[in-house]
Protein backbone atom coordinates (compact mmCIF):
# COMPACT_ATOMS: atom_id res chain seq x y z
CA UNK A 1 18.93 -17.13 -43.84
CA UNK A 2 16.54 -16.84 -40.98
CA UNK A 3 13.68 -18.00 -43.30
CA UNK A 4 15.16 -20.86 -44.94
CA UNK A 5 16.60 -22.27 -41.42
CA UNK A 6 12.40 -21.60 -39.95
CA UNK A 7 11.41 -23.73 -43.19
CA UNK A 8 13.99 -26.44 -42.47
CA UNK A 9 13.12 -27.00 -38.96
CA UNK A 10 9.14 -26.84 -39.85
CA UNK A 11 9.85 -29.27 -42.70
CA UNK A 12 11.38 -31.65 -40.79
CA UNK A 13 9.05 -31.34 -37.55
CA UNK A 14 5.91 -32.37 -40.37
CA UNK A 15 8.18 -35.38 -41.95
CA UNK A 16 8.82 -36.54 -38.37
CA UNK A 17 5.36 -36.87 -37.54
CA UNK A 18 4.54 -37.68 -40.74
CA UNK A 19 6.93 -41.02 -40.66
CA UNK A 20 6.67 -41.35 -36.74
CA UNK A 21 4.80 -45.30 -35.76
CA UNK A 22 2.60 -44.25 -32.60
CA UNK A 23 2.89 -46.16 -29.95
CA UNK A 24 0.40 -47.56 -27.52
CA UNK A 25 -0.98 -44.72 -24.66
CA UNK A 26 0.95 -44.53 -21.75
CA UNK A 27 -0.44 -42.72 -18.90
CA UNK A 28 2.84 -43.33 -16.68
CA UNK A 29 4.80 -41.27 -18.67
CA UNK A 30 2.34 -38.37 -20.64
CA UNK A 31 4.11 -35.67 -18.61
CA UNK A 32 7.44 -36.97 -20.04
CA UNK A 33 6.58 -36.43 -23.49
CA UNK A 34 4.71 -33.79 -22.99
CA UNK A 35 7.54 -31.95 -20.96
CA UNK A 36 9.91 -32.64 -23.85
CA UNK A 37 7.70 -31.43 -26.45
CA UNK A 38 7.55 -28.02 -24.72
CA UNK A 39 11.31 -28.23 -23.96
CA UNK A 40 12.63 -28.93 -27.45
CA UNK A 41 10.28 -26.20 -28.67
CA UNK A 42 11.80 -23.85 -26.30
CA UNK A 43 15.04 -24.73 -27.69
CA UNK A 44 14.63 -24.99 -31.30
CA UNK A 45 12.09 -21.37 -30.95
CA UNK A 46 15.54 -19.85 -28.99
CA UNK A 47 18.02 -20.95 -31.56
CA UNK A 48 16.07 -20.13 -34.27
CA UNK A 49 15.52 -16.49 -32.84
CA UNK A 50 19.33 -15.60 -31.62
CA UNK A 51 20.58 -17.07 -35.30
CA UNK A 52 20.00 -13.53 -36.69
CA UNK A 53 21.96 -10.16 -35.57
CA UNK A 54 20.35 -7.51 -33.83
CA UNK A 55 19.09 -4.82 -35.73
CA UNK A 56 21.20 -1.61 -35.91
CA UNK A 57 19.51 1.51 -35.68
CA UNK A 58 21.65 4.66 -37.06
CA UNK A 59 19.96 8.06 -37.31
CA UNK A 60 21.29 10.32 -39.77
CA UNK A 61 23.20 13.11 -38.11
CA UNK A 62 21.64 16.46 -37.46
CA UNK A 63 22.16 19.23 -40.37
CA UNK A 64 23.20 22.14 -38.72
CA UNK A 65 22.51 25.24 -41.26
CA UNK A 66 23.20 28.69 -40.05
CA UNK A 67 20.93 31.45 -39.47
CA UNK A 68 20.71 34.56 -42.03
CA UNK A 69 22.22 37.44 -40.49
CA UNK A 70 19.71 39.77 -39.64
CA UNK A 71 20.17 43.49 -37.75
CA UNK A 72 17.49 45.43 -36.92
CA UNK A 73 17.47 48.81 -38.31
CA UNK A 74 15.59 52.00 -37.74
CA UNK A 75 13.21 52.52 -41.08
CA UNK A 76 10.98 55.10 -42.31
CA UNK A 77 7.45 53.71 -42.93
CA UNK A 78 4.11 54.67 -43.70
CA UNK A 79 1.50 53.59 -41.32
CA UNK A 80 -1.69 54.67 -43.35
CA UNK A 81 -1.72 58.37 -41.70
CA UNK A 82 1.54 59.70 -42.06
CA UNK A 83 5.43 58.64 -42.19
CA UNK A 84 7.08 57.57 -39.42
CA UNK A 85 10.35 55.82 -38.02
CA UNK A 86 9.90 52.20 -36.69
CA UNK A 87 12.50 49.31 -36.24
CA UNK A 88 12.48 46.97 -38.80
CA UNK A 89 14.26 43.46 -39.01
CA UNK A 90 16.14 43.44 -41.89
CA UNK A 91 17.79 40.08 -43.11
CA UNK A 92 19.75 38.78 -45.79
């Protein structure tokens, strides 16, 4: 919607100039025109811009998984030398 509307308004901005007589120069009144150039650009830019929603951001929610159970437990191991008892973390 935001597109077409942009389109519109550019369309019709190039077929106003396009079919527009100019007029002689008048150096009174260049501020005027300019001023209301700028202005209706300023409006047009602003209600072009707040015709769309603002976007929504949503993160997903946070996936809470729980740990394995795990003890630790006193094991009989070999080293490399010899067997011996060391605790080892068992888990499931």
């Amino acid at each position: 919607m935001t597109k077409t509307l942009a389109t519109l308004a550019v369309a019709a901005t190039l077929a106003a100039g396009a079919v527009a007589i100019p007029k002689e120069a008048d150096a009174a009144c260049l501020g005027c025109y300019v001023g209301a150039g700028v202005l209706g650009g300023a409006l047009l830019g602003a209600a072009i811009a707040s015709s769309a929603p603002p976007p929504v951001y949503v993160a997903p929610a946070p996936v809470y998984a729980a740990p394995p159970p795990c003890y630790w437990q006193r094991q009989r191991v070999w080293n490399g030398y010899y067997w011996t008892w060391q605790p080892v973390r068992v888990c499931y």
